[in-house]
Protein backbone atom coordinates (compact mmCIF):
# COMPACT_ATOMS: atom_id res chain seq x y z
CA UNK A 1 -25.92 1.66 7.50
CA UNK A 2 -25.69 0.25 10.71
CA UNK A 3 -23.53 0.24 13.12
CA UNK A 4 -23.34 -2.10 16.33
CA UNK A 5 -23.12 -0.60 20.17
CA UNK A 6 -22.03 -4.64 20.81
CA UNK A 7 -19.68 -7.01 19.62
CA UNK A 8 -20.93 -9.33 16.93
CA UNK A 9 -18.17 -11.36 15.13
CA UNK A 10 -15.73 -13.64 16.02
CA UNK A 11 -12.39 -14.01 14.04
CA UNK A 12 -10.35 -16.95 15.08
CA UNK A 13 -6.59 -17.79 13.77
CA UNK A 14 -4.79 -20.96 14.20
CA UNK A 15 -0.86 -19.94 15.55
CA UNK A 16 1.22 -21.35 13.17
CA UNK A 17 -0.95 -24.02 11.96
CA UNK A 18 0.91 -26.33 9.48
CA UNK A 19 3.75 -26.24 11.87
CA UNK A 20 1.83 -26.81 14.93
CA UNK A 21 -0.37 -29.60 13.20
CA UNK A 22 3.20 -31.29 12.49
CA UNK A 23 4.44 -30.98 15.99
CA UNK A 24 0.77 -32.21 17.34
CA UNK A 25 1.04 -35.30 15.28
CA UNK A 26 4.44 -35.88 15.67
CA UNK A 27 6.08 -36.58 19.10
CA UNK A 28 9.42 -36.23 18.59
CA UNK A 29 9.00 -32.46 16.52
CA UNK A 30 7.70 -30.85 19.96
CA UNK A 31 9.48 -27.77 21.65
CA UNK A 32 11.35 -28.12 18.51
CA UNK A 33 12.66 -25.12 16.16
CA UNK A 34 10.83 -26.26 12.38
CA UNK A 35 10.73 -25.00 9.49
CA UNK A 36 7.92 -26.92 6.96
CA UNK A 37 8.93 -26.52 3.25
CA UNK A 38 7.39 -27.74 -0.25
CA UNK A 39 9.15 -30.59 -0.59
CA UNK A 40 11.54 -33.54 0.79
CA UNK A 41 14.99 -32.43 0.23
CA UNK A 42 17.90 -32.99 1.91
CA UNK A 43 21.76 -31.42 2.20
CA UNK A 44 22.21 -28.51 0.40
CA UNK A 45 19.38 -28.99 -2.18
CA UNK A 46 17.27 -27.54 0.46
CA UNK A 47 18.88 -24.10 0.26
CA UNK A 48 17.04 -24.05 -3.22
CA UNK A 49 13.84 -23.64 -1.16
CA UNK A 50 11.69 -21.85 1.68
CA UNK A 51 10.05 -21.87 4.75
CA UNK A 52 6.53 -21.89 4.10
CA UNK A 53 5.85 -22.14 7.78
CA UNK A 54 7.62 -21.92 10.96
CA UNK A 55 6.89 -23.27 14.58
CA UNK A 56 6.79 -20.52 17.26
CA UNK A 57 9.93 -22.11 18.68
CA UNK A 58 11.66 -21.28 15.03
CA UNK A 59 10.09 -17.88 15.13
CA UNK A 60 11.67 -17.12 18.40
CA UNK A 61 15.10 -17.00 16.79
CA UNK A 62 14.26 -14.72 13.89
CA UNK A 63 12.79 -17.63 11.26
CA UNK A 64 9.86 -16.24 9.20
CA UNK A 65 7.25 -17.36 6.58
CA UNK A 66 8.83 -17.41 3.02
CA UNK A 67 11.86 -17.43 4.33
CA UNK A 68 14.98 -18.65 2.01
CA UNK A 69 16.28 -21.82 4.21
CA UNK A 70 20.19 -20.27 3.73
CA UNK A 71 18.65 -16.97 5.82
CA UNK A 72 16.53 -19.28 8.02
CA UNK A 73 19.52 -21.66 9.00
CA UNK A 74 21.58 -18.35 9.76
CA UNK A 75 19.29 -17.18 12.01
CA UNK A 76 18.67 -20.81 13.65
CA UNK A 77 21.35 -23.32 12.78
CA UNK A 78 19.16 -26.02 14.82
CA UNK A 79 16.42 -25.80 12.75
CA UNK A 80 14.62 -28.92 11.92
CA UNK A 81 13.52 -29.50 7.98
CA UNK A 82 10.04 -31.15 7.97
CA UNK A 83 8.19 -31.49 4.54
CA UNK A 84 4.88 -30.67 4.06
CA UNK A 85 1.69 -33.15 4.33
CA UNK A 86 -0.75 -31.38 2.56
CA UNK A 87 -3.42 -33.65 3.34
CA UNK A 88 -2.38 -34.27 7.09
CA UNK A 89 -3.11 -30.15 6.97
CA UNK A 90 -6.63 -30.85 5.07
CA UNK A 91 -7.55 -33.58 7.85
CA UNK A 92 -6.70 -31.35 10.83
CA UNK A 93 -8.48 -28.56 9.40
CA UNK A 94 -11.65 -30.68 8.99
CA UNK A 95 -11.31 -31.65 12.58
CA UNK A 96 -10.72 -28.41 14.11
CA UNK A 97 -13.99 -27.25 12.35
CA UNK A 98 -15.68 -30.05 13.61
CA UNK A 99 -14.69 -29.07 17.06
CA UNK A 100 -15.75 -24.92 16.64
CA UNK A 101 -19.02 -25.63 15.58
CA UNK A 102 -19.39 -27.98 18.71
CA UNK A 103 -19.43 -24.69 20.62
CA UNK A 104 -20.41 -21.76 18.06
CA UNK A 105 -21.47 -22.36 14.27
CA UNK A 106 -18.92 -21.08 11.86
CA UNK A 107 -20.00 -18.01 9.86
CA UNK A 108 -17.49 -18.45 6.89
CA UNK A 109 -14.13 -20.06 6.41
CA UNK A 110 -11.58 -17.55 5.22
CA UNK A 111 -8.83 -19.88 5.14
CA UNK A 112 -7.16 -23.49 6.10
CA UNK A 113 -6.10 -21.54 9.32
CA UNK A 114 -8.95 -18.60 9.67
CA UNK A 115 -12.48 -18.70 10.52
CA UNK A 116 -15.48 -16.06 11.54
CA UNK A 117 -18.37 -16.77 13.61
CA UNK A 118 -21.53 -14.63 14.56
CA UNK A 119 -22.34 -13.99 18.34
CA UNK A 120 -25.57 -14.31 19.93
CA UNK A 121 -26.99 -13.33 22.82
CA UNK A 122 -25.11 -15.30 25.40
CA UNK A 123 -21.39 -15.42 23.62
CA UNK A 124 -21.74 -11.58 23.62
CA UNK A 125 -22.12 -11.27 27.59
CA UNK A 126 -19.44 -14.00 28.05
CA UNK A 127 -17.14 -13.56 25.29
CA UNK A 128 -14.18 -14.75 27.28
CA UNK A 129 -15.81 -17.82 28.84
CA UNK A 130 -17.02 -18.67 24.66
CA UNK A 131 -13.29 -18.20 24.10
CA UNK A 132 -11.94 -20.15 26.42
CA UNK A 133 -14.28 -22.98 25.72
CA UNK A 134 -13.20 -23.53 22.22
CA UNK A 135 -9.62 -23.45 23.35
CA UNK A 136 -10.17 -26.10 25.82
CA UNK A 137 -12.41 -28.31 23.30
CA UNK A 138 -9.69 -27.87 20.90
CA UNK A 139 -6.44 -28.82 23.73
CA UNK A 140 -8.93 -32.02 24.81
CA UNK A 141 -10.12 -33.25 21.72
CA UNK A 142 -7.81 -32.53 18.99
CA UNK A 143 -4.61 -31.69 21.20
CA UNK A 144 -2.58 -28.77 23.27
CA UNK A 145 0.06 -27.98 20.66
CA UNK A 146 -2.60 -26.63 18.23
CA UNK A 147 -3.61 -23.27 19.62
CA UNK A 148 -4.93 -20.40 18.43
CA UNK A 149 -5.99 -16.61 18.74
CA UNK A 150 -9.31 -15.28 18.80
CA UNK A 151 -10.64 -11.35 18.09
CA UNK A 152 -14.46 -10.05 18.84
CA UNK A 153 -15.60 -6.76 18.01
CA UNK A 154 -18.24 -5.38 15.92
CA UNK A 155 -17.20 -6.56 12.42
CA UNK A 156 -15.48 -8.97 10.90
CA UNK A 157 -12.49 -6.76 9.98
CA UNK A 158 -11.97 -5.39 13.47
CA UNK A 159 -12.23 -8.98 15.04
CA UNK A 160 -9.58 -10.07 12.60
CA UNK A 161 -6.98 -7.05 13.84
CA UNK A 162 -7.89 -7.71 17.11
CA UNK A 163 -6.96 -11.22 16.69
CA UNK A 164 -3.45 -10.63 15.58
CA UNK A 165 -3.03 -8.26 19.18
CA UNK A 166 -2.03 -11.22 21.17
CA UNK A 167 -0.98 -13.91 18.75
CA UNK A 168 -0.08 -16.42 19.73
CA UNK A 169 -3.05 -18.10 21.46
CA UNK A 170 -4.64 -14.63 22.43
CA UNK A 171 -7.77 -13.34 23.60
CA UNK A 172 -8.74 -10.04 22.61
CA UNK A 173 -12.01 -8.07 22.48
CA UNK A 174 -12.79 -4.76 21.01
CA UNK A 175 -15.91 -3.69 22.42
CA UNK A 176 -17.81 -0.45 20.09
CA UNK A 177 -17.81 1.83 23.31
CA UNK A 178 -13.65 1.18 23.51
CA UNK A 179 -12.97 2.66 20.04
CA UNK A 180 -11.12 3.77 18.17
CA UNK A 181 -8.36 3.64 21.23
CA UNK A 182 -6.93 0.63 20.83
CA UNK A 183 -7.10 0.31 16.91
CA UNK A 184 -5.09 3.32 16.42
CA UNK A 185 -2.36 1.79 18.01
CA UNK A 186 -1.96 -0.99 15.36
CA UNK A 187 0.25 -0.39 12.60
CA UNK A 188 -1.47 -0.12 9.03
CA UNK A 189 -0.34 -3.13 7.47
CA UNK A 190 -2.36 -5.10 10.09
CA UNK A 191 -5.44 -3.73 8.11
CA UNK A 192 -6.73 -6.66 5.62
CA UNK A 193 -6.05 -5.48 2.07
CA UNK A 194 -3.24 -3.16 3.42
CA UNK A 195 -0.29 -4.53 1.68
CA UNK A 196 3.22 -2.69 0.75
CA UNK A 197 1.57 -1.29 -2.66
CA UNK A 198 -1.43 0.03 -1.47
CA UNK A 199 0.81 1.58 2.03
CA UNK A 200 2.60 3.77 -0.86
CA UNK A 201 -0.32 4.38 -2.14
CA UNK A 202 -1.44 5.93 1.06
CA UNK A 203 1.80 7.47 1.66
CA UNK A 204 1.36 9.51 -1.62
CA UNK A 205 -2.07 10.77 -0.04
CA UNK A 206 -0.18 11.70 2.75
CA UNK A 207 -1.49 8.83 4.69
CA UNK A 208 0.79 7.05 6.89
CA UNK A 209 -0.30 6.16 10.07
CA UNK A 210 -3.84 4.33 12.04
CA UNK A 211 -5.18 7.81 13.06
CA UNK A 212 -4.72 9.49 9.88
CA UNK A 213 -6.14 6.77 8.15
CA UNK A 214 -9.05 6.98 10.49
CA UNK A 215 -9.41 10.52 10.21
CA UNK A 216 -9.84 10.38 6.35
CA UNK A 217 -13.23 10.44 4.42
CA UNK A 218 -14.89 7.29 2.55
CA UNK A 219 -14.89 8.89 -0.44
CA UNK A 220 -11.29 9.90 -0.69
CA UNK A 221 -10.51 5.95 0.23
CA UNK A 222 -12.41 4.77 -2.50
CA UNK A 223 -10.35 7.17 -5.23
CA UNK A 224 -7.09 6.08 -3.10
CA UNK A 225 -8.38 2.30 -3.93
CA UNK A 226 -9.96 2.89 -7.37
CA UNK A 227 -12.66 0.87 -6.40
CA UNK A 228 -15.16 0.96 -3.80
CA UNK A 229 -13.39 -1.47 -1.70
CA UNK A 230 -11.84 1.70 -0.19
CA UNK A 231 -14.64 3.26 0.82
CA UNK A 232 -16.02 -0.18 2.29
CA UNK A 233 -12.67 -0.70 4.71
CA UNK A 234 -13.47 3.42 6.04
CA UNK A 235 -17.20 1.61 7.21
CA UNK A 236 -15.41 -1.11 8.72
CA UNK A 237 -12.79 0.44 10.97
CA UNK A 238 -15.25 2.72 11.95
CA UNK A 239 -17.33 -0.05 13.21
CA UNK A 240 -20.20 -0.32 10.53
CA UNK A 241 -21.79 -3.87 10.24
CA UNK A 242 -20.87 -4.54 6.55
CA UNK A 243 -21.70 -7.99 4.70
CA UNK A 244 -19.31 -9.66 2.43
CA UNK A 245 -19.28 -8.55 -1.35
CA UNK A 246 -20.56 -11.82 -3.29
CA UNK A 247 -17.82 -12.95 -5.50
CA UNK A 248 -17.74 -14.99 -8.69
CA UNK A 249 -15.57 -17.95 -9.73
CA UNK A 250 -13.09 -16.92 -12.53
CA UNK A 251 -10.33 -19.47 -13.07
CA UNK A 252 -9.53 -23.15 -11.61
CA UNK A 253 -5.67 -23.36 -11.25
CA UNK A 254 -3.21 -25.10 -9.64
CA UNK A 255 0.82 -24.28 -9.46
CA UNK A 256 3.67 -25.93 -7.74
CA UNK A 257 7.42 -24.71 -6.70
CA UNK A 258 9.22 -27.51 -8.13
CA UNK A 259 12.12 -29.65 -6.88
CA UNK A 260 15.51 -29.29 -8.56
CA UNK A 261 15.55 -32.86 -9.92
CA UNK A 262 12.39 -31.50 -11.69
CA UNK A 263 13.73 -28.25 -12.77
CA UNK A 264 14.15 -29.05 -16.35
CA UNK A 265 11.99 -27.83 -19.25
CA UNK A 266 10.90 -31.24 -19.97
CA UNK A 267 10.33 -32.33 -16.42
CA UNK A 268 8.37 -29.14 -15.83
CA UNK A 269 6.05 -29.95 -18.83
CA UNK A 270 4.70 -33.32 -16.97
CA UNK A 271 4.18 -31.51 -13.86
CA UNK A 272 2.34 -28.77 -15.73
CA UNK A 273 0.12 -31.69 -17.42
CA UNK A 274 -0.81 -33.48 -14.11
CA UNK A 275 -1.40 -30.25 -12.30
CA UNK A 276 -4.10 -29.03 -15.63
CA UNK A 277 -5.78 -32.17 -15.14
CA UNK A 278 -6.25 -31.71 -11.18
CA UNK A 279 -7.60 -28.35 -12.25
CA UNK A 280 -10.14 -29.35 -14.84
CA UNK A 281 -11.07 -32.48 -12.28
CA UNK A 282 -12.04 -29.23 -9.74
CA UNK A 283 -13.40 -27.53 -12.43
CA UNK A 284 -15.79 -29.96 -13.48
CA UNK A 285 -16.92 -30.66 -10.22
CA UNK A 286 -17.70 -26.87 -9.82
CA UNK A 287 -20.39 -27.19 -12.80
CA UNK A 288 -17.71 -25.10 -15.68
CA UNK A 289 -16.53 -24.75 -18.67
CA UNK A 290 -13.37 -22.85 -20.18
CA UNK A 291 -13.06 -20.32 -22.68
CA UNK A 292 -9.27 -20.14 -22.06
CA UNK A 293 -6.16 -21.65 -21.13
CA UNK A 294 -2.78 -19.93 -19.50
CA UNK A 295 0.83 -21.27 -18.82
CA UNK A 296 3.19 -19.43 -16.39
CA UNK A 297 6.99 -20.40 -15.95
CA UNK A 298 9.18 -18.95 -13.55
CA UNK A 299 12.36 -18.86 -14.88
CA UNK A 300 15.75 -18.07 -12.87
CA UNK A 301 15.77 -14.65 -13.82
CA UNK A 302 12.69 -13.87 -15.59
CA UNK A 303 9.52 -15.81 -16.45
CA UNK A 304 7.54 -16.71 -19.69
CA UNK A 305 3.71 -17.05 -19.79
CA UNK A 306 1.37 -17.69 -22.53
CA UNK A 307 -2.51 -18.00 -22.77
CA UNK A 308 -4.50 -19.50 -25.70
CA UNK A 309 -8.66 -19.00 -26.16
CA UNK A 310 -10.72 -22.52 -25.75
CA UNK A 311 -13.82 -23.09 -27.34
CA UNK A 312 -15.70 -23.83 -23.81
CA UNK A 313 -14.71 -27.10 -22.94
CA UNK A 314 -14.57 -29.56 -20.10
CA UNK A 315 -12.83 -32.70 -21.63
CA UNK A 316 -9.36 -33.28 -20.28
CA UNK A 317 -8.38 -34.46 -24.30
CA UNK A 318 -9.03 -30.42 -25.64
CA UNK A 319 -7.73 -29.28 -22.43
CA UNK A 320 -4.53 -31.46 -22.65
CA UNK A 321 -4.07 -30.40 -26.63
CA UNK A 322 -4.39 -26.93 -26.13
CA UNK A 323 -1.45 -27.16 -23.17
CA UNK A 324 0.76 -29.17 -25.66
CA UNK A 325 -0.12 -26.19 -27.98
CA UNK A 326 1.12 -23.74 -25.26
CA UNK A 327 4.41 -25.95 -24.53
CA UNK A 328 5.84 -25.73 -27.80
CA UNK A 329 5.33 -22.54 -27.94
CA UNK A 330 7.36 -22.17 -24.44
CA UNK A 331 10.12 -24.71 -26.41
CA UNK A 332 10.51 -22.26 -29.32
CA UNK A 333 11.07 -19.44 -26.90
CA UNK A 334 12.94 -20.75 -24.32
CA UNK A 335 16.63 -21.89 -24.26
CA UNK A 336 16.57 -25.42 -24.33
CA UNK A 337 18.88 -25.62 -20.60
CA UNK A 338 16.00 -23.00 -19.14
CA UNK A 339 15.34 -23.87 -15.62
CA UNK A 340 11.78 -23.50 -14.26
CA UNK A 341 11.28 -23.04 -10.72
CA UNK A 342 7.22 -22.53 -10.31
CA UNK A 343 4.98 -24.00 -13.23
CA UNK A 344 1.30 -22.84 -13.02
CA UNK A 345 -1.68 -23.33 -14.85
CA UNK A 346 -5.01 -21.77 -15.34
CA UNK A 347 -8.40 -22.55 -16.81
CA UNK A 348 -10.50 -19.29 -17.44
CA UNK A 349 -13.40 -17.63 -18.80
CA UNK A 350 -15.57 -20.23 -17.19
CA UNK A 351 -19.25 -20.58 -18.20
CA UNK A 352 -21.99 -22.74 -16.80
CA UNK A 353 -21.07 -26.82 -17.50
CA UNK A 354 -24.73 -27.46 -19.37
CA UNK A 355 -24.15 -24.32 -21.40
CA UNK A 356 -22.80 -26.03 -24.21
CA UNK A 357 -22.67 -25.00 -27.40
CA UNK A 358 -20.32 -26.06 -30.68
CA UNK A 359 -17.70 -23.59 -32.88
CA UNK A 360 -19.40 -23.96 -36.17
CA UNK A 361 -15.48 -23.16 -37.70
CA UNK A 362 -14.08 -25.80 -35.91
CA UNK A 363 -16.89 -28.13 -36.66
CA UNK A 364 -15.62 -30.56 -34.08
CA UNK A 365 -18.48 -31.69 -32.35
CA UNK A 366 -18.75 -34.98 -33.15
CA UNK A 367 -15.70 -35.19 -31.93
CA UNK A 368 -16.36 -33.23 -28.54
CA UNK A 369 -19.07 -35.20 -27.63
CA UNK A 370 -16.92 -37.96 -27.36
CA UNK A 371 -14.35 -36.89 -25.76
CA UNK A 372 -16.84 -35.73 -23.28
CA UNK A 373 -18.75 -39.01 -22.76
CA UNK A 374 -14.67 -40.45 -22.23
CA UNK A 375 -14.12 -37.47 -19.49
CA UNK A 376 -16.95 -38.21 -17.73
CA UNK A 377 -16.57 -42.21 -17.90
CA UNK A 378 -13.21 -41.60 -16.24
CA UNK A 379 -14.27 -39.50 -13.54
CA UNK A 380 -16.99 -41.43 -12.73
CA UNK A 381 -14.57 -44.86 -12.16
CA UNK A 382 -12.42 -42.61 -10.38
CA UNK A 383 -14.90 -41.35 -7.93
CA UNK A 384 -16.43 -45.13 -7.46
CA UNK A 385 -13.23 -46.64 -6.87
CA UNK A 386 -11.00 -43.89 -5.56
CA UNK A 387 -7.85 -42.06 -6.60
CA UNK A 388 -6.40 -42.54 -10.16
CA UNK A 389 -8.16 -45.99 -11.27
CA UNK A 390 -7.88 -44.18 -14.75
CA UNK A 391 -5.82 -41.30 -16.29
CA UNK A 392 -5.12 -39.90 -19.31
CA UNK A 393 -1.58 -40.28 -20.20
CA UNK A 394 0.67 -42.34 -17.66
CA UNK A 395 0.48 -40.48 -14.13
CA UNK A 396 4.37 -40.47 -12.71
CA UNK A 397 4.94 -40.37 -8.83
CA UNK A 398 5.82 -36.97 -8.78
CA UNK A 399 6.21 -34.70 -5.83
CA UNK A 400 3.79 -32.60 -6.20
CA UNK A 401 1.11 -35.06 -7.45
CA UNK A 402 -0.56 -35.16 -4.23
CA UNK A 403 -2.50 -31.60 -2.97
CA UNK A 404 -0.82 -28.81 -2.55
CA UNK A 405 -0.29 -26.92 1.25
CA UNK A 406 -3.35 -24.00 0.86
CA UNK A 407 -4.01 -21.01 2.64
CA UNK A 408 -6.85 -19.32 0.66
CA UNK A 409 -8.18 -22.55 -0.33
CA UNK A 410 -9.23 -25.85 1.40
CA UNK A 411 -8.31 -28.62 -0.54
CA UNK A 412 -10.98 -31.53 -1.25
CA UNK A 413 -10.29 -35.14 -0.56
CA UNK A 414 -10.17 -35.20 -4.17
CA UNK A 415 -7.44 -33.43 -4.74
CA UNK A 416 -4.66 -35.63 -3.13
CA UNK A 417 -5.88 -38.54 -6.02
């Protein structure tokens, strides 16, 4: 395995993008404390909620990310409520890239707010001048109140601690013949894949700090892990050039915290029905089928989930009977007053779209077929003339209709239809 006597990757991390992207396009939000949140809710209805993002004026007075508003309003009573735009987010994000690759091409996206990008020759003896070009692109082109913070080292994982060393809108570089020094002063959890679980998991191996974790052995990571993702991370701090695992799609969902007017069982069961449909729209774009179906509700003191097996289909008519299936299940197990705060679904066991093949039990393919032909009528009119020129079932102006806010995932201009 190989490991680099030069910086090679480039991690770059937007400082608290949604807010930031908010104050940029919005005048009067700058040098402001905000707090961005799901939805648009006023008065004490927003207590109900969190702060899914914070400007680094909030953060100065304690706010956080995922943040109750009650604790965040305590700790900042000026704090300024801003809801998100999900597809403002989307449309910055697009830009931004734009922008990056004007200097450097991107590598891989990792997020709506993280990227990586490989160094040649000339970034690699002028890693601060490629730095501070991007910055200035960004401040000229795009705007000043977007910034971010940049890492370099050998690997991606190293570039992406260094990163966080001098958020926000840092420059730090990790050069191979500087280690380990500087890593081992960084707490554990900045490791990716390092959350509270896995740090008791450590702790149980007698593992608690950067230098003891650096000290270990590959192979005793990898038992800690179960997996050999352990042993992987022990290559990467030590500054071996590793390439990403491939991965494979396994569900298309989509979830939403909901609103308290839309708390309600029955309320809850239309947003679950337009947020399936968004999923099986991504889904068939991906070139799937599903084999299965799951329904989560999180419930004010518990939660209730159910799944239910699908003979491999991609029309929105099986997909929307087998969630009615689901719901009265949920109806005859749930108190009839049960409030639902988070409704997600799921489409799994996903097979290739042209892989089709009929349940000789069910002996519905007649049936199938058309349904199909129907599916793929709609989403054809839909994609000629834009957003929802068809639907099935009546498609209520809902909240959370539009695309969600999305860290992991970039939403498509698709998904706000």
């Amino acid at each position: 395995m190989r490991r680099p006597d030069t910086i090679e990757k480039l991690y770059l991390d937007f400082d608290g993008f949604f807010a930031s992207v908010m104050q940029q396009a919005i005048p009067a939000l700058r040098g402001l404390p905000i707090g961005v949140i799901p939805f648009d809710v006023q008065g004490r209805q927003a207590d109900s909620t969190v702060i899914i993002a914070c400007s680094k004026e909030a953060k100065t007075f304690g706010v956080k990310n995922v943040m109750p508003v009650p604790d965040a309003r305590a700790c900042c009573p000026e704090l300024i409520l801003v809801p998100q735009q999900p597809d403002l987010f989307r449309r910055a994000n697009a830009t931004l890239l734009n922008e990056i690759n004007c200097e450097i091409p991107i590598e891989a996206i990792k997020s709506i707010d993280e990227m990586t990008c490989g160094l040649d020759g000339g970034d690699i003896a002028a890693p601060h001048d490629l730095a501070g070009r991007i910055k200035a692109r960004i401040a000229k082109n795009v705007g000043p109140y977007i910034t971010c913070s940049i890492g370099m080292a050998a690997n991606r994982l190293l570039a992406k601690i260094a990163c966080k060393v001098n958020k926000p809108n840092g420059i730090t570089i990790w050069k191979p013949a500087s280690m380990p020094g500087p890593l081992l002063t960084r707490p554990m959890s900045d490791v990716p894949g390092i959350g509270s679980s896995m740090q008791h998991r450590l702790a149980a191996a007698g593992i608690t700090t950067m230098p003891q974790l650096w000290d270990s052995q590959p192979k005793h990571l990898r038992a800690i892990w179960g997996n050999v993702n352990g042993e992987r991370m022990w290559y990467a701090i030590h500054g071996y050039a590793l390439h990403a695992m491939p991965t494979e799609r396994s569900m298309f969902g989509h979830s939403r915290v909901l609103p308290p007017e839309l708390r309600n069982l029955s309320k809850a069961r239309e947003c679950s029905r337009l947020l399936l449909t968004k999923a099986a729209r991504r889904m068939r774009r991906g070139g799937f089928r599903a084999n299965s179906l799951s329904l989560w509700l999180s419930l004010s003191e518990d939660g209730w989930g159910k799944s239910c097996d699908l003979p491999a289909v991609m029309d929105d008519m099986a997909i929307q009977r087998a969630l009615d299936g689901l719901w009265r299940r949920a109806m005859s197990d749930l108190p009839s007053k049960s409030k639902a705060y988070v409704v997600s679904t799921a489409l799994g066991g996903l097979s290739d779209i042209s892989m089709r093949q009929g349940d000789l039990l069910l002996d519905d393919d007649r049936e199938r077929r058309r349904s199909e032909r129907i599916t793929n009528t709609i989403d054809g009119l839909n994609a000629k003339f834009g957003k929802r020129v068809v639907t099935i079932g009546p498609w209520s102006d809902l909240a959370l209709a539009g695309g969600k806010i999305a860290y992991n995932r970039i939403p498509s201009a698709e998904d706000f239809w």
